[in-house]
Every structure is written in C-alpha cells, then in structure tokens.
PDB file of N, CA and C in Angstrom:
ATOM      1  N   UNK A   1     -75.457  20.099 -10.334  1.00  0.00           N
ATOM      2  CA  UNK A   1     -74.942  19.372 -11.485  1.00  0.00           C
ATOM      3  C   UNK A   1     -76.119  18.708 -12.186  1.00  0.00           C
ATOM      4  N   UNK A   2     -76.231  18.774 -13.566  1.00  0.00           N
ATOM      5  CA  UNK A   2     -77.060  18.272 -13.801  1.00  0.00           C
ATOM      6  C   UNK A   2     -76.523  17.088 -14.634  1.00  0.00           C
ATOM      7  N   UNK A   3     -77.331  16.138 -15.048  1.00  0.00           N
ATOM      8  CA  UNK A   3     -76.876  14.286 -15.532  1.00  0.00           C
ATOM      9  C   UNK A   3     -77.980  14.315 -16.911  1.00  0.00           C
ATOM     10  N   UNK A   4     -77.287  13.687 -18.208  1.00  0.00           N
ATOM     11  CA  UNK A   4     -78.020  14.040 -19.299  1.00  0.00           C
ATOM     12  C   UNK A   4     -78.292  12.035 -19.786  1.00  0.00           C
ATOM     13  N   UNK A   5     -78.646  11.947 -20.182  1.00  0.00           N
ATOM     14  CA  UNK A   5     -79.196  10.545 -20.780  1.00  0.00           C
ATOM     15  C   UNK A   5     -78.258   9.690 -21.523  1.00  0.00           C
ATOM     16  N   UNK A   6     -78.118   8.526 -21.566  1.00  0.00           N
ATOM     17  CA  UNK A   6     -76.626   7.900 -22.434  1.00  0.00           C
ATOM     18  C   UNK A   6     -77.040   8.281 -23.853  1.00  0.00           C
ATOM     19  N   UNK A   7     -78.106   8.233 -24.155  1.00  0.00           N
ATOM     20  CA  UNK A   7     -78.582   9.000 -26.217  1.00  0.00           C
ATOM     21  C   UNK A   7     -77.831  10.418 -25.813  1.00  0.00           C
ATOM     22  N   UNK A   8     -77.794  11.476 -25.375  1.00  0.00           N
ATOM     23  CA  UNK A   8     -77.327  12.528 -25.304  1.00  0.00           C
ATOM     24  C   UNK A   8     -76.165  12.595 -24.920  1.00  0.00           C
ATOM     25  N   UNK A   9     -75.699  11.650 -24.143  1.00  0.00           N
ATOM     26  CA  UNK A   9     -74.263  11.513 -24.124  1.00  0.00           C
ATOM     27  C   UNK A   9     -73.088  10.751 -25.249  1.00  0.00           C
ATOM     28  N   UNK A  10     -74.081  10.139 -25.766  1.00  0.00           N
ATOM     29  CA  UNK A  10     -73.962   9.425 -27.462  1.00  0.00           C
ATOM     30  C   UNK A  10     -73.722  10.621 -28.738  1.00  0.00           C
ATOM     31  N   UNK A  11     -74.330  11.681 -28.189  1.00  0.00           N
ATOM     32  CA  UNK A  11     -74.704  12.276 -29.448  1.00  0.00           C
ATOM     33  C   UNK A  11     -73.861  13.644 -29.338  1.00  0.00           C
ATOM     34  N   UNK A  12     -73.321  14.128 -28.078  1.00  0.00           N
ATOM     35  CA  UNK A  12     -72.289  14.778 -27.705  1.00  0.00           C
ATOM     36  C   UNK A  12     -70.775  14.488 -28.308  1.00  0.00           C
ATOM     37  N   UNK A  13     -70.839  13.340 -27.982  1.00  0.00           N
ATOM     38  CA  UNK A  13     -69.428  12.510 -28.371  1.00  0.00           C
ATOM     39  C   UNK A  13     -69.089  12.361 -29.808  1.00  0.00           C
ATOM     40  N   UNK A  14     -70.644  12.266 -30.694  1.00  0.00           N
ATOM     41  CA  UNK A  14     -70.477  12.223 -31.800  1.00  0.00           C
ATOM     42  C   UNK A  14     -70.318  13.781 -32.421  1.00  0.00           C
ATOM     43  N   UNK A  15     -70.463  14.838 -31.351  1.00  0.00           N
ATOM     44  CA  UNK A  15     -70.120  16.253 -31.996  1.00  0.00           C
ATOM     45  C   UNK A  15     -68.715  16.437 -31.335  1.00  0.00           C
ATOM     46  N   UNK A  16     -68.068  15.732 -30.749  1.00  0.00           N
ATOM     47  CA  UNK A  16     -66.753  15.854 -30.947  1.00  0.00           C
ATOM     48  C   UNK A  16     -66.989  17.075 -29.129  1.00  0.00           C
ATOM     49  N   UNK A  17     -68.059  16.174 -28.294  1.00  0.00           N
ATOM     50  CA  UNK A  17     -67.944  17.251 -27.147  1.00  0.00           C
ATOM     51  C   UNK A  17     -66.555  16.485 -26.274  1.00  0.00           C
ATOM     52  N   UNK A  18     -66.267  17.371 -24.899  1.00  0.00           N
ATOM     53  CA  UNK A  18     -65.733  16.655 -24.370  1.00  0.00           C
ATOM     54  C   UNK A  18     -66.637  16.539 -22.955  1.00  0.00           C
ATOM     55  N   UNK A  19     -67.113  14.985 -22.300  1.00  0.00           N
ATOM     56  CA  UNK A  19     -68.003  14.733 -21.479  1.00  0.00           C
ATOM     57  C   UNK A  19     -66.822  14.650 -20.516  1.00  0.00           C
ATOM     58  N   UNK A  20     -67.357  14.935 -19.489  1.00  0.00           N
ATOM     59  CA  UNK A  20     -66.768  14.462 -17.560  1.00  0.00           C
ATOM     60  C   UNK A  20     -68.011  13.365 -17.584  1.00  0.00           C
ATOM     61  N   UNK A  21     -67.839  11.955 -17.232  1.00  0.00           N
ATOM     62  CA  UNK A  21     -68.400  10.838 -16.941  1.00  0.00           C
ATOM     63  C   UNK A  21     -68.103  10.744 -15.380  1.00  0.00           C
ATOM     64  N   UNK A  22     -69.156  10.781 -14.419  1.00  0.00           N
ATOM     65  CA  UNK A  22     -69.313  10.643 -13.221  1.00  0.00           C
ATOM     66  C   UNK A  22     -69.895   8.997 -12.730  1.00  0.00           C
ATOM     67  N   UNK A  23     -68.904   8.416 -11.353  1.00  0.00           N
ATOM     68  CA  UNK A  23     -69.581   7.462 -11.109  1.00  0.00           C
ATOM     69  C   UNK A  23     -70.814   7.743  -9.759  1.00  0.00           C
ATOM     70  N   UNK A  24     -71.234   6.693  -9.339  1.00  0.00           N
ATOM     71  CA  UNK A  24     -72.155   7.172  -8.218  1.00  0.00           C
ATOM     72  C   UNK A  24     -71.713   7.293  -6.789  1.00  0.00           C
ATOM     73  N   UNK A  25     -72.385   8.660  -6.489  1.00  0.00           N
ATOM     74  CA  UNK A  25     -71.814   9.089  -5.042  1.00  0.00           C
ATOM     75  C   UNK A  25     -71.648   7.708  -3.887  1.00  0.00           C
ATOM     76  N   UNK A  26     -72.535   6.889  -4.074  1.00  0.00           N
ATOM     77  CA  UNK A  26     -71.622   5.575  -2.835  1.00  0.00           C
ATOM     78  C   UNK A  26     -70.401   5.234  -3.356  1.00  0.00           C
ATOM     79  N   UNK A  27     -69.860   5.668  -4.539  1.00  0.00           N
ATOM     80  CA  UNK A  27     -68.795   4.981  -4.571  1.00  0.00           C
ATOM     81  C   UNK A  27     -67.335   5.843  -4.777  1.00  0.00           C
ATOM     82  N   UNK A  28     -66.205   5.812  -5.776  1.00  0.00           N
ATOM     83  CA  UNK A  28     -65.245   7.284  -5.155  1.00  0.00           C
ATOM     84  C   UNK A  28     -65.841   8.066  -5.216  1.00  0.00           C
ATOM     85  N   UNK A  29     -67.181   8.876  -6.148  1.00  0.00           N
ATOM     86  CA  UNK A  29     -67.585  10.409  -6.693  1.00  0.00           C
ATOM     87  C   UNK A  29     -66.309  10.722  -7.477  1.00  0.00           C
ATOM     88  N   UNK A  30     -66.155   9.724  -8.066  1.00  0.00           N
ATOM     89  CA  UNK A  30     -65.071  11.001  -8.945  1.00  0.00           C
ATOM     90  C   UNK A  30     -65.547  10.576 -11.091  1.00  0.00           C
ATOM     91  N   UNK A  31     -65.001  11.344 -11.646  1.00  0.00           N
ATOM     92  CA  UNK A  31     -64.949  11.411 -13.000  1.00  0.00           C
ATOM     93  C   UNK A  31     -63.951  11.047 -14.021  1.00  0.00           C
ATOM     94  N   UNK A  32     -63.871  10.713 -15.016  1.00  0.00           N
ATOM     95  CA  UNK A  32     -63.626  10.271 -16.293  1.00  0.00           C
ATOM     96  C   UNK A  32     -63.850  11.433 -17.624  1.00  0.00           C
ATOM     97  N   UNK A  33     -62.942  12.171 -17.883  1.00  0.00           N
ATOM     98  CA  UNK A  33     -63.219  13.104 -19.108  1.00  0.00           C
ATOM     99  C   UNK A  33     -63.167  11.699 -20.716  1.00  0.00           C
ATOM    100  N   UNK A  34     -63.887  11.702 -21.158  1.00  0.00           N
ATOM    101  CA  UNK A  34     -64.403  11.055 -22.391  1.00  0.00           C
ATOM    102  C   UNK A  34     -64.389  11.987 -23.549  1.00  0.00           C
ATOM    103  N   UNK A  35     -63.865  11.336 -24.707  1.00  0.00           N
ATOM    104  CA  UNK A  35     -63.921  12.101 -26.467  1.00  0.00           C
ATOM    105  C   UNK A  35     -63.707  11.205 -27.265  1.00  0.00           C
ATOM    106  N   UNK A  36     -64.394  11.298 -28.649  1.00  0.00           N
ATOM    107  CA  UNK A  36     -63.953  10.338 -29.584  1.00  0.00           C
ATOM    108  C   UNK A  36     -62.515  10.648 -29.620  1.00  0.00           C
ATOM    109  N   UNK A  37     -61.564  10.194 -30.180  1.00  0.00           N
ATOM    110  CA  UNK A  37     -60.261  10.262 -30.528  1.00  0.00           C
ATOM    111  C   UNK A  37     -60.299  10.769 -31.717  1.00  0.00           C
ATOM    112  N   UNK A  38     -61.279  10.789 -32.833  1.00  0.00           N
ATOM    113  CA  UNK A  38     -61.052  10.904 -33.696  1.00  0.00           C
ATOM    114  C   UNK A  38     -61.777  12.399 -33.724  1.00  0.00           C
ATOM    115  N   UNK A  39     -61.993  13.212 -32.856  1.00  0.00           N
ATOM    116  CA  UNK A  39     -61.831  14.580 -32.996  1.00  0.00           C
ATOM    117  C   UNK A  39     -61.138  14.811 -32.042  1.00  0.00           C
ATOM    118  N   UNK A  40     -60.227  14.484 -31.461  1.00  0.00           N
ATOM    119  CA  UNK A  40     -59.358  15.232 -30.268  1.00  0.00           C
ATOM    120  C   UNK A  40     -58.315  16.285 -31.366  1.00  0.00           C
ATOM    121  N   UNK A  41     -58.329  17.228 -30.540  1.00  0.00           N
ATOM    122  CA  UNK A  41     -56.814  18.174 -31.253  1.00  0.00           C
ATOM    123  C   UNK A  41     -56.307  18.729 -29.838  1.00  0.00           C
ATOM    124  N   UNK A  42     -55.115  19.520 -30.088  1.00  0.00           N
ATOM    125  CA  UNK A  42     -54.202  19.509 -29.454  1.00  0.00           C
ATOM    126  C   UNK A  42     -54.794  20.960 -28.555  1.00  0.00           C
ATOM    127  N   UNK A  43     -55.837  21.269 -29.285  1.00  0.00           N
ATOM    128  CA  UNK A  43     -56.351  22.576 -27.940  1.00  0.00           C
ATOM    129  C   UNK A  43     -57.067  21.927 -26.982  1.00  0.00           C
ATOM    130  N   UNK A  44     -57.600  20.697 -27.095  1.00  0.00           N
ATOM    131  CA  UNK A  44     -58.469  20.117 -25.984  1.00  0.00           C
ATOM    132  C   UNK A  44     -57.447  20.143 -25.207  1.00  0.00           C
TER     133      UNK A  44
END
C-alpha cells in the first residue's frame, strides 16, 4: 500500500477523487472512504 501526502490528498479531493483514509496500524487499521460532496454522483 502505498500513503500519499495531505497536499496530494488535498488535491485529489479537489478532482473529485474518492480517497480510503487509513488510521495507524497500533490502532483499529481500518479506513474512512472521503469525497467532496459536491462532486459525489450516484455512480460513486
């Protein structure tokens, strides 16, 4: 897996990506899917 920088995760979001946000393995390991709202559509 690779982990990208919060500017690149800034700048994803602003292209309307959809991110999986991971916390750190000491703690659950689990994820968070993240999107602006204001590009979500109904195929995401």
């Amino acid at each position: 897996m690779s982990l990208n920088s919060v500017s690149e995760a800034i700048a994803a979001i602003a292209a309307g990506e959809l991110l999986v946000v991971v916390d750190d393995d000491d703690r659950e390991n689990e994820g968070d899917l993240v999107m602006a709202a204001s590009k979500a559509t109904p195929e995401q």
